[in-house]
N, C-alpha and C. Protein backbone atom coordinates (compact mmCIF):
# COMPACT_ATOMS: atom_id res chain seq x y z
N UNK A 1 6.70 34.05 41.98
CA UNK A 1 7.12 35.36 41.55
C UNK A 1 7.99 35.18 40.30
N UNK A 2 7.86 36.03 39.06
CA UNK A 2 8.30 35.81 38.25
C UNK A 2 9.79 36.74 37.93
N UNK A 3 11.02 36.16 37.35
CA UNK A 3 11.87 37.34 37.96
C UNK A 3 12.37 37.30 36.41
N UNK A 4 13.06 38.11 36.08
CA UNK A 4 13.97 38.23 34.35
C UNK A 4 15.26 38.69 34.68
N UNK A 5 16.18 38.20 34.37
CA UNK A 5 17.82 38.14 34.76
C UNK A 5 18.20 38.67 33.26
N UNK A 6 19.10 39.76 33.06
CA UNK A 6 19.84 40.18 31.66
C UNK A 6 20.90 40.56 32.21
N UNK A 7 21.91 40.34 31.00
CA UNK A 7 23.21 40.73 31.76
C UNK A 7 23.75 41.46 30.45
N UNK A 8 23.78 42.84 30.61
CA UNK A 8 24.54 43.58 29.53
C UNK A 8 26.04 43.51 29.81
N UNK A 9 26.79 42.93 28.88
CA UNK A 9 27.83 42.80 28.73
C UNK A 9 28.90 44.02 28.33
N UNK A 10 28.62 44.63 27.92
CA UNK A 10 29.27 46.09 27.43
C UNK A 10 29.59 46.74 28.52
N UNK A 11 28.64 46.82 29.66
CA UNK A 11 28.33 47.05 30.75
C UNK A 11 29.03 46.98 31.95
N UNK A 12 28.49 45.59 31.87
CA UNK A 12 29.03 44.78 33.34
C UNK A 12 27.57 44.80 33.89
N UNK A 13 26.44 45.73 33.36
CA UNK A 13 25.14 45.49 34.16
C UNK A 13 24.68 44.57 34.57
N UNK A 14 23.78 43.95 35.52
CA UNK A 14 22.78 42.66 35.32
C UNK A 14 21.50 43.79 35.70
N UNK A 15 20.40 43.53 34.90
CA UNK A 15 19.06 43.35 35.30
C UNK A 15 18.33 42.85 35.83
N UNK A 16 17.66 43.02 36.78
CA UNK A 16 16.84 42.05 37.71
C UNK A 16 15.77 42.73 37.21
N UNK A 17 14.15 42.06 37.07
CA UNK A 17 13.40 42.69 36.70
C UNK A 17 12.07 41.51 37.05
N UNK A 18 10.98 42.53 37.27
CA UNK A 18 9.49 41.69 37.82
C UNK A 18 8.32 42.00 35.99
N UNK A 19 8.81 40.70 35.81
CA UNK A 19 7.75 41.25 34.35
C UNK A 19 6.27 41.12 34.72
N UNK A 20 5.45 41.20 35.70
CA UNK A 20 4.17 40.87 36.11
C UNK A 20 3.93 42.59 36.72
N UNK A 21 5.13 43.03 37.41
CA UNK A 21 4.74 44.56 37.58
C UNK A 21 5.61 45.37 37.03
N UNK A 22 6.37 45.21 36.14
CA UNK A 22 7.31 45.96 35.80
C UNK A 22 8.04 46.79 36.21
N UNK A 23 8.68 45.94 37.01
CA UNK A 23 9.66 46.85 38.00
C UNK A 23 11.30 46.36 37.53
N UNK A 24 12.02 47.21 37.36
CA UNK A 24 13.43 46.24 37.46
C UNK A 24 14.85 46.73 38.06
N UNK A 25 15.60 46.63 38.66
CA UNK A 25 16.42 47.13 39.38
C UNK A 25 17.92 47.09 38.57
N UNK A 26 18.70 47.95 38.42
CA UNK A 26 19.96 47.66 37.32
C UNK A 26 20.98 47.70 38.44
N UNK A 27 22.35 46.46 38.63
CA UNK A 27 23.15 46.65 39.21
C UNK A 27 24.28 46.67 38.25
N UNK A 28 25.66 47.16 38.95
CA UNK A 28 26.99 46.73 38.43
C UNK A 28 27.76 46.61 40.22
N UNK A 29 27.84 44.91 39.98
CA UNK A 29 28.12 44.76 40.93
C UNK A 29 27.28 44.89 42.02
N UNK A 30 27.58 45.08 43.45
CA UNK A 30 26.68 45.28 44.72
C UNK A 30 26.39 46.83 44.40
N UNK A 31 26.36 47.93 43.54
CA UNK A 31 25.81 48.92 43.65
C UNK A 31 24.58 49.07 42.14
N UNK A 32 23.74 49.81 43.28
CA UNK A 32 22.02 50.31 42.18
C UNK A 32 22.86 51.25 41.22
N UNK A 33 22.69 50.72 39.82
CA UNK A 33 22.39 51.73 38.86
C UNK A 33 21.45 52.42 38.27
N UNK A 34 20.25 51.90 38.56
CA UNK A 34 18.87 52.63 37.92
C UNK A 34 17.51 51.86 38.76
N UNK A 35 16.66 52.73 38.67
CA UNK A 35 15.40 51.59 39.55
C UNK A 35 14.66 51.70 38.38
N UNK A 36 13.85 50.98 37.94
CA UNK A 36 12.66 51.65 36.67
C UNK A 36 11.44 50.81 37.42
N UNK A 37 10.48 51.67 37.56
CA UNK A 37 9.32 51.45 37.80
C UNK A 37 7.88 51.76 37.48
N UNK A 38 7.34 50.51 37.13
CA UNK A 38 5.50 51.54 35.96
C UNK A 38 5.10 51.85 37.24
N UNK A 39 4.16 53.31 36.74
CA UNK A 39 3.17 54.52 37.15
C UNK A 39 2.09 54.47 36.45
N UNK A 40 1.24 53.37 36.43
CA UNK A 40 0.14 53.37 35.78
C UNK A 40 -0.89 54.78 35.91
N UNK A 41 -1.13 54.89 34.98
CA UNK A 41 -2.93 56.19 35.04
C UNK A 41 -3.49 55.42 33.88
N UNK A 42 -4.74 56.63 34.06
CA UNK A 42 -5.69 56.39 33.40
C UNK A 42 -5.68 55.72 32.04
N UNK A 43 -5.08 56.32 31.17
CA UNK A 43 -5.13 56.10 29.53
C UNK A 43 -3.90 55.12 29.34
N UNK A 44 -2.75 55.12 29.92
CA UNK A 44 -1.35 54.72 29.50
C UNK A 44 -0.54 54.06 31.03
N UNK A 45 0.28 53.69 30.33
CA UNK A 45 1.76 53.03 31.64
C UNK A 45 2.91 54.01 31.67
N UNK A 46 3.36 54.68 32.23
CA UNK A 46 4.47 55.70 32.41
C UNK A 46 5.61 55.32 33.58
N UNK A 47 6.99 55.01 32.97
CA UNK A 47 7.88 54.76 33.74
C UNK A 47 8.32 55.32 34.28
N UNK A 48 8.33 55.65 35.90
CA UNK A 48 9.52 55.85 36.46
C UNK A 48 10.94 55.36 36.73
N UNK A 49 12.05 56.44 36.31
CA UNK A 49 13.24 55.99 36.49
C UNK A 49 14.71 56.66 37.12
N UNK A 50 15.02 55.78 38.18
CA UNK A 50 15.53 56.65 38.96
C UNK A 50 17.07 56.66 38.64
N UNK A 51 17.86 57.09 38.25
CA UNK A 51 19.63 57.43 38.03
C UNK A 51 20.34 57.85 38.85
N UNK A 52 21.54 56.92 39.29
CA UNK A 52 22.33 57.33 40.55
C UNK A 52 23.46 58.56 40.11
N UNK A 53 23.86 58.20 38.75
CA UNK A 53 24.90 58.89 37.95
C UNK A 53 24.45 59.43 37.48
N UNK A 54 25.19 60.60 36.81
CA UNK A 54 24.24 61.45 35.53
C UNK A 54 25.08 60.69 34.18
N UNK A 55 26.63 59.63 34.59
CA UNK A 55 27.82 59.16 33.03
C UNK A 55 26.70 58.17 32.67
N UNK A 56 25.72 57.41 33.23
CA UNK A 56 24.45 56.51 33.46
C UNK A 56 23.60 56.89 32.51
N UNK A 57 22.96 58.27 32.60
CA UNK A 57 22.09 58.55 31.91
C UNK A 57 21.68 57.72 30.57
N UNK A 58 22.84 57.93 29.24
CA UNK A 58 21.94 57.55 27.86
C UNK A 58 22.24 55.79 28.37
N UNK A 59 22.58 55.23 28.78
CA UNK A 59 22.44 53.54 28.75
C UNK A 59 21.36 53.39 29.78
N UNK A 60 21.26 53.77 30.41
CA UNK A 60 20.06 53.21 31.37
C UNK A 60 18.60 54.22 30.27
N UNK A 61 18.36 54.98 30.25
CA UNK A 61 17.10 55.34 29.07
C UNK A 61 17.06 54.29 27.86
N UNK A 62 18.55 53.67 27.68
CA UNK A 62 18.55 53.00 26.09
C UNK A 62 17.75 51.77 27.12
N UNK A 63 18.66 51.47 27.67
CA UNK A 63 17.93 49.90 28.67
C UNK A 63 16.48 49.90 28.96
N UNK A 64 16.19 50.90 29.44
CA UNK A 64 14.56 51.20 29.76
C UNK A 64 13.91 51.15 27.96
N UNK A 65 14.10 51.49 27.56
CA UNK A 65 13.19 51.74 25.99
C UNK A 65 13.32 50.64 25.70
N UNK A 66 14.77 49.56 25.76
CA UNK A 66 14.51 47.93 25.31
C UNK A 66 13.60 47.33 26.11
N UNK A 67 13.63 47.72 27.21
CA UNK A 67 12.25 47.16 28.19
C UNK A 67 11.10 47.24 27.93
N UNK A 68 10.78 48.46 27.67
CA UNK A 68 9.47 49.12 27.33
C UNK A 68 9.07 48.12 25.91
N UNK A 69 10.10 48.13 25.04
CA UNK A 69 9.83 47.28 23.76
C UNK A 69 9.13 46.25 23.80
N UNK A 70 10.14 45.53 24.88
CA UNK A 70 9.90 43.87 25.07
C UNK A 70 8.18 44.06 25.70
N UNK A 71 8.08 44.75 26.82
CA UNK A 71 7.14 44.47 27.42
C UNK A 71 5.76 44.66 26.43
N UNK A 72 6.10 45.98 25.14
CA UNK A 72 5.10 45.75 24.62
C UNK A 72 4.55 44.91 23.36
N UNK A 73 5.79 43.96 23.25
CA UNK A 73 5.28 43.05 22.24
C UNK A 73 5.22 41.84 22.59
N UNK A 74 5.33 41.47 24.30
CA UNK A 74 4.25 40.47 24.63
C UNK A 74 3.23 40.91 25.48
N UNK A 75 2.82 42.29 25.10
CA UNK A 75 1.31 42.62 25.35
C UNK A 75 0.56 41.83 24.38
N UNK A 76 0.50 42.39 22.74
CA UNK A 76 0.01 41.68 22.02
C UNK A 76 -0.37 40.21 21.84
N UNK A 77 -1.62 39.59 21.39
CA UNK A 77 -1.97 38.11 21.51
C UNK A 77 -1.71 37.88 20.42
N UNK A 78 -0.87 36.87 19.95
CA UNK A 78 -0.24 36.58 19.15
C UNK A 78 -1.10 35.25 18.31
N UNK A 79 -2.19 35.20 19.13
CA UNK A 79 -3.40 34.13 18.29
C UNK A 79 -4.68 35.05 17.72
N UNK A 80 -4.58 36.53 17.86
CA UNK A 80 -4.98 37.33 17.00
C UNK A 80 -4.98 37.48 15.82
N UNK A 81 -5.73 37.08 14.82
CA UNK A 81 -5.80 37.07 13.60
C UNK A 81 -5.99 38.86 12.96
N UNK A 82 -5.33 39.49 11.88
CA UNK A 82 -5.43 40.90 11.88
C UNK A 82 -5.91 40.53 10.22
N UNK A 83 -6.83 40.75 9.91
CA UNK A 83 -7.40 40.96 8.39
C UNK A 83 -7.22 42.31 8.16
N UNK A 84 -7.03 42.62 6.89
CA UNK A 84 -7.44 43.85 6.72
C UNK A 84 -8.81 43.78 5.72
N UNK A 85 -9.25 44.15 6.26
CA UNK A 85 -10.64 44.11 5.41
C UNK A 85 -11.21 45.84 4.69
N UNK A 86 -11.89 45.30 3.86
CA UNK A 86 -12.44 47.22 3.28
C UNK A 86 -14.08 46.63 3.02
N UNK A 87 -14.37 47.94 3.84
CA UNK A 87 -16.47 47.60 3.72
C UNK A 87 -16.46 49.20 3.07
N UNK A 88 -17.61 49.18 2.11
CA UNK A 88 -17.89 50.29 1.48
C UNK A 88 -19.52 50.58 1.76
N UNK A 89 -20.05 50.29 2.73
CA UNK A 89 -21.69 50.37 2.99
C UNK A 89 -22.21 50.18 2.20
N UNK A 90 -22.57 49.18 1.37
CA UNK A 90 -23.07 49.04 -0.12
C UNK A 90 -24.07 47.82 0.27
């Protein structure tokens, strides 16, 4: 099982987090500050995220969007070559 440990310092947060399902749990201390969890559909990944506090709110959304970041720039294959090429049907 793969686990990701962050520790926001500003905070006092730690992150626990499953980067294989993207789940991650925010504590301070022995109490839950946020659950974030993907809701996959059809077209896209959509997070759920749950807030114990409402003083919580903008740092746990900021925390989730650095997540969301990370997770999507090691989506990308990074042995992908990107040309830009121009064809004119000629």
């Amino acid at each position: 099982m793969w686990r990701e440990f962050i520790f926001v310092s500003g905070l006092n947060w730690l992150v626990i987090g499953n980067l294989l399902a993207n789940q991650y749990h925010i504590y301070h201390g022995v109490k839950s500050v946020t659950t974030i969890a993907s809701v996959g559909t059809a077209s896209n990944t959509v997070f759920k995220i749950a807030i114990t506090e409402t003083r919580d709110v903008p740092a746990a959304l900021l925390i989730a969007a650095i997540l969301d970041h990370w997770r999507q720039s090691h989506l990308a294959n990074p042995l992908v070559r990107h040309d830009v090429g121009m064809s004119y049907g000629v």
